[in-house]
Protein backbone atom coordinates (compact mmCIF):
# COMPACT_ATOMS: atom_id res chain seq x y z
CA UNK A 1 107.66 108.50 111.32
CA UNK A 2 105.41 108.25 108.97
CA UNK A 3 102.48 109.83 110.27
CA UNK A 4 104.08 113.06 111.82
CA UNK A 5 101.09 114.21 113.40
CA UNK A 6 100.69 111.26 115.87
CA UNK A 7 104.41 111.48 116.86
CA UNK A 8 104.48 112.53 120.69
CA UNK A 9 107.78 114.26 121.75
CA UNK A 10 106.36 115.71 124.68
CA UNK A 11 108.26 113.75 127.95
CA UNK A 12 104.77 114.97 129.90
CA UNK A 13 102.56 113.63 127.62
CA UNK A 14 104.65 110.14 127.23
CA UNK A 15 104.27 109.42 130.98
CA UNK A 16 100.68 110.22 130.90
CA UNK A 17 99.74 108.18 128.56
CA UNK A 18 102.42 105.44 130.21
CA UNK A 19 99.86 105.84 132.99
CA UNK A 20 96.49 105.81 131.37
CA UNK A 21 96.94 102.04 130.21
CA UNK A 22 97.94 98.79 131.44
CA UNK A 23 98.05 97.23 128.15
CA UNK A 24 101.15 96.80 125.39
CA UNK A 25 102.54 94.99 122.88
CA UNK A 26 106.27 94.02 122.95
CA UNK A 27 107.60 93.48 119.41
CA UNK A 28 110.65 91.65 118.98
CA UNK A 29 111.95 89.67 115.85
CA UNK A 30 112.65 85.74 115.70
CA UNK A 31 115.71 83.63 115.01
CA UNK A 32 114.46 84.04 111.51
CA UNK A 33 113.59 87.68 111.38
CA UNK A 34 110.38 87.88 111.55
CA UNK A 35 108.65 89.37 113.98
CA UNK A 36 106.98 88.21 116.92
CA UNK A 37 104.50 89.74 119.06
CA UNK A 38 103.82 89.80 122.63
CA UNK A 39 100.30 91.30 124.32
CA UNK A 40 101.53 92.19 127.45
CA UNK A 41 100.34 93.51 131.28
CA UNK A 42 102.76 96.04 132.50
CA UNK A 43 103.25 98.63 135.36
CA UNK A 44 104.83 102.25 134.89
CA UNK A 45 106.69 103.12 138.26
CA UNK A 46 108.97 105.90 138.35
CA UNK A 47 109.44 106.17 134.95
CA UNK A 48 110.16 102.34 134.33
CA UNK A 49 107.92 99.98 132.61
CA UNK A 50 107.46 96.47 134.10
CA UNK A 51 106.40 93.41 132.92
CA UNK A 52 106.10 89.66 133.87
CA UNK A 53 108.31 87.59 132.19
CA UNK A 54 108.85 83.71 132.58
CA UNK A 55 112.52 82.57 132.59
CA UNK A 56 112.22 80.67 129.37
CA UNK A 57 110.90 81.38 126.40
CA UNK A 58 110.69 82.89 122.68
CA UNK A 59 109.98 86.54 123.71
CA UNK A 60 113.12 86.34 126.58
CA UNK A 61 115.55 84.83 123.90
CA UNK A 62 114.35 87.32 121.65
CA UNK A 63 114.74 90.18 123.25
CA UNK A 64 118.71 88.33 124.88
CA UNK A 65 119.76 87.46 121.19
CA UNK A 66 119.54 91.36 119.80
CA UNK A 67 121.13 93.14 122.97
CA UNK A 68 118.01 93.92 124.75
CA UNK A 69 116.48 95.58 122.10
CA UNK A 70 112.77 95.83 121.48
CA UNK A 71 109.89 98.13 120.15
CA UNK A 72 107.09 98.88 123.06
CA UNK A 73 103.37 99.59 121.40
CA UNK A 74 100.40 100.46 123.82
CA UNK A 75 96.85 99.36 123.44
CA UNK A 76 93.32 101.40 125.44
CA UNK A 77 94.98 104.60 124.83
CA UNK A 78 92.88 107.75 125.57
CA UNK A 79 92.77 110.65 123.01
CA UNK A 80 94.19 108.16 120.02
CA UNK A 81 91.24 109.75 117.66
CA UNK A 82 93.58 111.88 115.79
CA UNK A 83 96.19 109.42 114.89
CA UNK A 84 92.90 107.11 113.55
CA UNK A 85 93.17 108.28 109.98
């Protein structure tokens, strides 16, 4: 990580700011491989994060066509000042 000094390794700290928001970002990367970008709702429920998904779609084939695999960003977090620079 580039900036070491916003990197949370604290499991207590990752769930509380899981809670604090409703609002992410699900990146994922195209046929092409480029990526593609998601705003998403989601719920954090013991210790899963849900979200709506239809049963069609870019971000669904996306995420089937690489195993799964995607990175999770949040938005409205509290306490983000420091990692501002």
């Amino acid at each position: 990580m580039r900036r070491k000094h916003c990197e949370i390794k604290d499991p207590q700290e990752m769930i509380r700011i899981l809670a604090s928001t409703n609002i992410g970002r699900l990146a994922t990367v195209d046929p092409e491989g480029y990526p593609y970008i998601t705003p998403l709702n989601f719920v954090f429920h013991e210790g899963c994060v849900y979200f709506h998904c239809a049963p069609e779609g870019e971000k669904l084939d996306n995420l089937i066509r690489r195993g799964h695999r995607g990175r999770w960003f949040l938005s409205n977090l509290t306490n983000s000042k420091k990692c501002a620079k």
